[in-house]
Protein backbone atom coordinates (compact mmCIF):
# COMPACT_ATOMS: atom_id res chain seq x y z
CA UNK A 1 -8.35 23.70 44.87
CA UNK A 2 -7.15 27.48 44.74
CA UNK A 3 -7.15 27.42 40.64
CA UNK A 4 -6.38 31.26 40.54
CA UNK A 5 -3.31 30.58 43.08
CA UNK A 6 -2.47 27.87 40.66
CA UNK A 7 -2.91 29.84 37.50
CA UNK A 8 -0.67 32.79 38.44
CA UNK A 9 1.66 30.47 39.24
CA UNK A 10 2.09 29.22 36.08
CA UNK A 11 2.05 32.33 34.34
CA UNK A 12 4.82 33.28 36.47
CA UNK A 13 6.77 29.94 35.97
CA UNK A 14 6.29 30.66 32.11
CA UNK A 15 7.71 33.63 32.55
CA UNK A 16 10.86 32.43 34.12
CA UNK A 17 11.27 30.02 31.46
CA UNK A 18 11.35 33.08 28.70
CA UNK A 19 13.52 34.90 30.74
CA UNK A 20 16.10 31.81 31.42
CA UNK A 21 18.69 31.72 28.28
CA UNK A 22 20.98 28.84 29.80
CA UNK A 23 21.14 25.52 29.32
CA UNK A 24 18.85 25.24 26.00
CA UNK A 25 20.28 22.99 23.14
CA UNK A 26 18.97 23.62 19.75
CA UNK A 27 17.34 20.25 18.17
CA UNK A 28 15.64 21.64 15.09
CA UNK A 29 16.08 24.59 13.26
CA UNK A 30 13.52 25.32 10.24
CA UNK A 31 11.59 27.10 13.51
CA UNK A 32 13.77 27.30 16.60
CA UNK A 33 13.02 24.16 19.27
CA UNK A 34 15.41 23.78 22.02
CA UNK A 35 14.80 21.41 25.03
CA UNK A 36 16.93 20.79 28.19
CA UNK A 37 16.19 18.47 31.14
CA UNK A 38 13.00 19.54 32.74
CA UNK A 39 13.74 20.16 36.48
CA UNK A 40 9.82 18.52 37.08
CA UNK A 41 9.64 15.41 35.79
CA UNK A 42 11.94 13.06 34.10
CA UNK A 43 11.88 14.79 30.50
CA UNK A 44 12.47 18.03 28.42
CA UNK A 45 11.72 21.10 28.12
CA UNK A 46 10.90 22.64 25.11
CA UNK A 47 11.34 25.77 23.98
CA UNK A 48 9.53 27.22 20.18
CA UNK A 49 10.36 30.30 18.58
CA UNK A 50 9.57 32.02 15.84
CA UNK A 51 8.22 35.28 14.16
CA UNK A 52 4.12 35.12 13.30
CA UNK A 53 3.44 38.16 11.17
CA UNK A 54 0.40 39.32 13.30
CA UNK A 55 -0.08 41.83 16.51
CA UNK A 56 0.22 40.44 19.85
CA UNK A 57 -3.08 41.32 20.52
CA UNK A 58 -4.77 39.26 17.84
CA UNK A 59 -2.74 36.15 17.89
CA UNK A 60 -3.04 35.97 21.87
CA UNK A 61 -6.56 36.37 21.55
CA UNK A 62 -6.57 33.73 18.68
CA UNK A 63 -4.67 31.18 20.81
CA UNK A 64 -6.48 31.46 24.04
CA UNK A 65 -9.94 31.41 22.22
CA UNK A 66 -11.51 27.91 21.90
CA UNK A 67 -13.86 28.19 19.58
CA UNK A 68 -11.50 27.34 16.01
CA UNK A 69 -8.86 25.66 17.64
CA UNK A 70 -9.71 22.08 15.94
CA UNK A 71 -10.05 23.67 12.87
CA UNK A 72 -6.52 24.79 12.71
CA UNK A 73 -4.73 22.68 15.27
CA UNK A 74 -4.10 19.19 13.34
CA UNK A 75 -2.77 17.93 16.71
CA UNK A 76 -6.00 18.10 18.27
CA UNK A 77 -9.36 16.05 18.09
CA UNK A 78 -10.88 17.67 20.56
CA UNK A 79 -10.42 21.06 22.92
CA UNK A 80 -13.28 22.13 24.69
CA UNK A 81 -13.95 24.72 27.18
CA UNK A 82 -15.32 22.80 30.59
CA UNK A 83 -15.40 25.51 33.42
CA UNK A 84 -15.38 29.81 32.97
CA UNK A 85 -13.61 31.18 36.43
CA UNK A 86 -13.33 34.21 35.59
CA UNK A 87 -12.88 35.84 31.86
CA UNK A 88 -8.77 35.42 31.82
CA UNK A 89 -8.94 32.20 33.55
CA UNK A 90 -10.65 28.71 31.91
CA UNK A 91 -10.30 24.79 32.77
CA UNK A 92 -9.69 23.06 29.37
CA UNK A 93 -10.53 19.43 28.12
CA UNK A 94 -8.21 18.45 25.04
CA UNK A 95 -8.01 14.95 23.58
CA UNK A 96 -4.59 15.00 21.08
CA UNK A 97 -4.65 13.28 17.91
CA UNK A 98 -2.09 10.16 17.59
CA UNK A 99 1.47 10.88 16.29
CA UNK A 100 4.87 9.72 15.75
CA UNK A 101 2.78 7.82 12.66
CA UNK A 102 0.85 6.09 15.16
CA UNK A 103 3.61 5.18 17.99
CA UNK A 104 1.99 7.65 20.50
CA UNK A 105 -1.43 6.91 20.74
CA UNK A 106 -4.17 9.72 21.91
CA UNK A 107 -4.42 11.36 25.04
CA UNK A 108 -6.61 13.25 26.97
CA UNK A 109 -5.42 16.51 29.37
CA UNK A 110 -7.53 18.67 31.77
CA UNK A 111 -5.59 22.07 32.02
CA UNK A 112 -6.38 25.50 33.43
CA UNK A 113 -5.38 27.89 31.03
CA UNK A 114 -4.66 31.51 31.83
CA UNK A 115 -4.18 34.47 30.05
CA UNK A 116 -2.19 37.20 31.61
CA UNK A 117 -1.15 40.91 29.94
CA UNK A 118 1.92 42.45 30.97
CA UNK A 119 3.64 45.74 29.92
CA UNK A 120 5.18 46.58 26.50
CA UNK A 121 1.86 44.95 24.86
CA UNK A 122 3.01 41.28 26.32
CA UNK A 123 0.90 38.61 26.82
CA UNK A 124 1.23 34.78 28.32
CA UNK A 125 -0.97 31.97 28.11
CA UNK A 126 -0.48 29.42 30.82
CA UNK A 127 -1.37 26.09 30.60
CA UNK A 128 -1.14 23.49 33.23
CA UNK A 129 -2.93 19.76 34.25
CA UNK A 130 -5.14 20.23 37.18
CA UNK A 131 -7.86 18.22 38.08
CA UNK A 132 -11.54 18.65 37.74
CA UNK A 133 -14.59 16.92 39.34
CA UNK A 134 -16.29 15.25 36.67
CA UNK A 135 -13.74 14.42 34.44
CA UNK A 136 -11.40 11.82 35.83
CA UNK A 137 -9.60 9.57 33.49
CA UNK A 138 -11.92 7.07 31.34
CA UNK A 139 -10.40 4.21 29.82
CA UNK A 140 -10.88 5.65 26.04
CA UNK A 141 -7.73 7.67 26.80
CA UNK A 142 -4.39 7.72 28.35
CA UNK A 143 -4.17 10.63 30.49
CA UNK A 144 -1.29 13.04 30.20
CA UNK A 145 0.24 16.16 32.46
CA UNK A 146 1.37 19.50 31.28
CA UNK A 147 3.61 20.89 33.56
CA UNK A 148 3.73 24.46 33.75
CA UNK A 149 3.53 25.51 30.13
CA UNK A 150 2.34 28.14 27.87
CA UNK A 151 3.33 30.85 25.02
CA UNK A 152 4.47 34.16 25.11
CA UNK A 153 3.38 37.09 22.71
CA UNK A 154 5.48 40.03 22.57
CA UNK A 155 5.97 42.69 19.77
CA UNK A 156 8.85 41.96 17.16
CA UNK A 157 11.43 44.77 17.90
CA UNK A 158 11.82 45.22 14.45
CA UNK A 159 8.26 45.36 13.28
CA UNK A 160 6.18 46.02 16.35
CA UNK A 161 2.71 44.94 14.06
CA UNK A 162 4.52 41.25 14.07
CA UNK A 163 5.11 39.29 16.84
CA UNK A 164 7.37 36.87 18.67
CA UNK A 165 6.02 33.69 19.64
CA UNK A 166 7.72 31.55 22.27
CA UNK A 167 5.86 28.40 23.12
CA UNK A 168 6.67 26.22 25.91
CA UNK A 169 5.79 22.71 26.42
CA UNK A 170 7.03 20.11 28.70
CA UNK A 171 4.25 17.36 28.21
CA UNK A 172 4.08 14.03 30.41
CA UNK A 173 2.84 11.80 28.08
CA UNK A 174 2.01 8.97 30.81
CA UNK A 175 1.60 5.37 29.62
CA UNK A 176 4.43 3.10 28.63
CA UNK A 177 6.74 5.04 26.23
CA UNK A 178 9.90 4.53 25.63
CA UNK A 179 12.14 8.55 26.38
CA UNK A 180 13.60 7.60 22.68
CA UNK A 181 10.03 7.80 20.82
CA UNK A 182 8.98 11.06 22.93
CA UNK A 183 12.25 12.81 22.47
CA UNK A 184 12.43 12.14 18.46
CA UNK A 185 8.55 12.80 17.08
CA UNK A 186 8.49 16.24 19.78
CA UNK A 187 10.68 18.03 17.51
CA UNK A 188 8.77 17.59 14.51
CA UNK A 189 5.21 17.88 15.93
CA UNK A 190 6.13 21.05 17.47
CA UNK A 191 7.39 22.57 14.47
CA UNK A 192 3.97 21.57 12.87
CA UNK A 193 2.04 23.23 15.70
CA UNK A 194 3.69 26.41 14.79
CA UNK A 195 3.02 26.77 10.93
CA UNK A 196 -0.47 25.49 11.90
CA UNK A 197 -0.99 28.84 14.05
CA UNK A 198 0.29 30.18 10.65
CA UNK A 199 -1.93 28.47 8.65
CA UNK A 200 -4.85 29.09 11.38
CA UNK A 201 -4.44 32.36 11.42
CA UNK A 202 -5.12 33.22 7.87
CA UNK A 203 -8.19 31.31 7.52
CA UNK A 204 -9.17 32.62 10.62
CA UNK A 205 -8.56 36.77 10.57
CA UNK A 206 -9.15 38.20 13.70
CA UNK A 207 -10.94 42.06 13.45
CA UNK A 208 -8.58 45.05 15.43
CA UNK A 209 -9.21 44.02 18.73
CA UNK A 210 -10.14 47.25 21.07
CA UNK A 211 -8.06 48.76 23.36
CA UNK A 212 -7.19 46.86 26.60
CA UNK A 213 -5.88 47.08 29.85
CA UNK A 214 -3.18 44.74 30.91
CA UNK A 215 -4.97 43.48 33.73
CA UNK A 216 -8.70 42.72 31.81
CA UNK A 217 -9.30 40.59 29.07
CA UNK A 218 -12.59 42.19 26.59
CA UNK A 219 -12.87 39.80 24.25
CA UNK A 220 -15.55 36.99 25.09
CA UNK A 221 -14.58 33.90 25.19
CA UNK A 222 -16.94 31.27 23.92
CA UNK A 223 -17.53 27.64 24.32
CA UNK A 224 -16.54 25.39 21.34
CA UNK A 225 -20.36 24.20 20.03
C-alpha cells in the first residue's frame, strides 16, 4: 500500500473541503459545525470552526503530536503512534471513548495521519482509515472509518499570532446505528473536541517553535509511553 500516495491525497481532499463554501448547513452555533451529505459514504460531513488564540505553528504541532493527546482529548482512551514513515507522515491507533451517554459504544480506528505546510504559514493535518498488518479488528472494539479528514491551521487575518481552526470529520461509525443517534450526539461532541484543544492547550504550552520550511517538519515526534 502506497501510504505517501494515500496521504497526499488526503491532504489534498482536505483542502478542497476548506476551499468548498456550498452546500454547508449550520447545526450548532456556540462554535460553528456545519455538515452536508458526504459524497463517500452514506453520512455527513462536518465542518468546525473557530478562533484558538495560539500561532499556527504551535497548535499544528500540538495536534499532530501524540504524546498528550489523552490527556486533553476527553474523546479518546487511547491514541498511539504504531508506524513512523517518514517525520510528516505517521499510522495512528485510536480507541474513542463511548458517547451519546452511552448509545455509541467505543471504537477503534487505524489512520495515517499527515501533516503538510503550505504558504501564508498554513498547515493541514490529514487523517484517514487505512489498514495496517498487525492490527486488524479484535472483537474488544467496533471498528470505524475516517474518510478523508483533518484540520486546517491558518493565521487569523485579524490577529496573525491567533489562528483559525477548521476541523473536518466525516466518521463511519460501523456497527448497527441508527443515522438519527449519529447525526444528533456529532454536534455536541464536536463542539467539545474544540474547547478541549482549548483547554489542552493551556495545560500544555508549547515553547516558540523554530523556524520551518513548508515542506519539513523539525519538531520530533514521539511515541505516546
Amino acid at each position: 500500500m502506497d501510504y505517501k500516495a494515500i496521504a497526499q491525497q488526503s491532504a489534498e481532499q482536505v483542502l478542497a473541503y476548506n476551499q468548498d463554501l456550498s452546500g454547508w448547513k449550520v447545526v450548532k452555533t456556540s462554535v460553528t459545525v456545519s455538515s452536508k451529505a458526504s459524497k463517500l459514504f452514506q453520512g455527513n460531513l462536518y465542518r468546525i470552526e473557530g478562533v484558538i488564540p495560539e500561532l499556527p505553528a504551535h497548535l499544528s504541532d500540538f495536534l499532530y503530536k501524540s504524546e498528550h493527546r489523552v490527556s486533553w482529548d476527553k474523546s479518546l482512551k487511547a491514541f498511539n503512534m504504531i508506524h513512523k514513515i517518514d517525520s510528516d507522515t505517521l499510522i495512528c491507533h485510536t480507541i474513542t471513548q463511548s458517547f451519546a451517554m452511552g448509545s455509541i459504544s467505543p471504537r477503534d480506528f487505524i489512520d495515517l495521519v499527515h501533516i503538510k505546510h503550505q504558504d501564508g504559514n498554513m498547515d493541514i493535518i490529514s487523517t484517514r482509515s487505512v489498514e495496517f498488518p498487525g492490527y486488524p479488528p479484535t472483537s474488544h472494539y467496533i471498528r470505524g472509518y475516517n474518510h478523508p479528514s483533518g484540520y486546517v491551521c491558518s493565521p487569523l487575518k485579524e490577529n496573525p499570532a491567533y489562528s483559525k481552526l477548521v476541523v473536518f470529520v466525516q466518521t463511519e461509525m460501523k456497527g448497527k446505528l441508527l443515522a438519527s443517534v449519529i447525526e444528533k450526539s456529532m454536534p455536541s461532541n464536536l463542539v467539545s473536541f474544540f474547547l478541549n484543544v482549548k483547554d489542552g492547550l493551556k495545560i500544555h504550552k508549547a515553547p516558540i517553535p523554530a523556524l520551518r520550511s513548508h515542506h519539513s517538519m523539525h519538531s520530533a515526534v514521539h511515541k505516546k509511553k
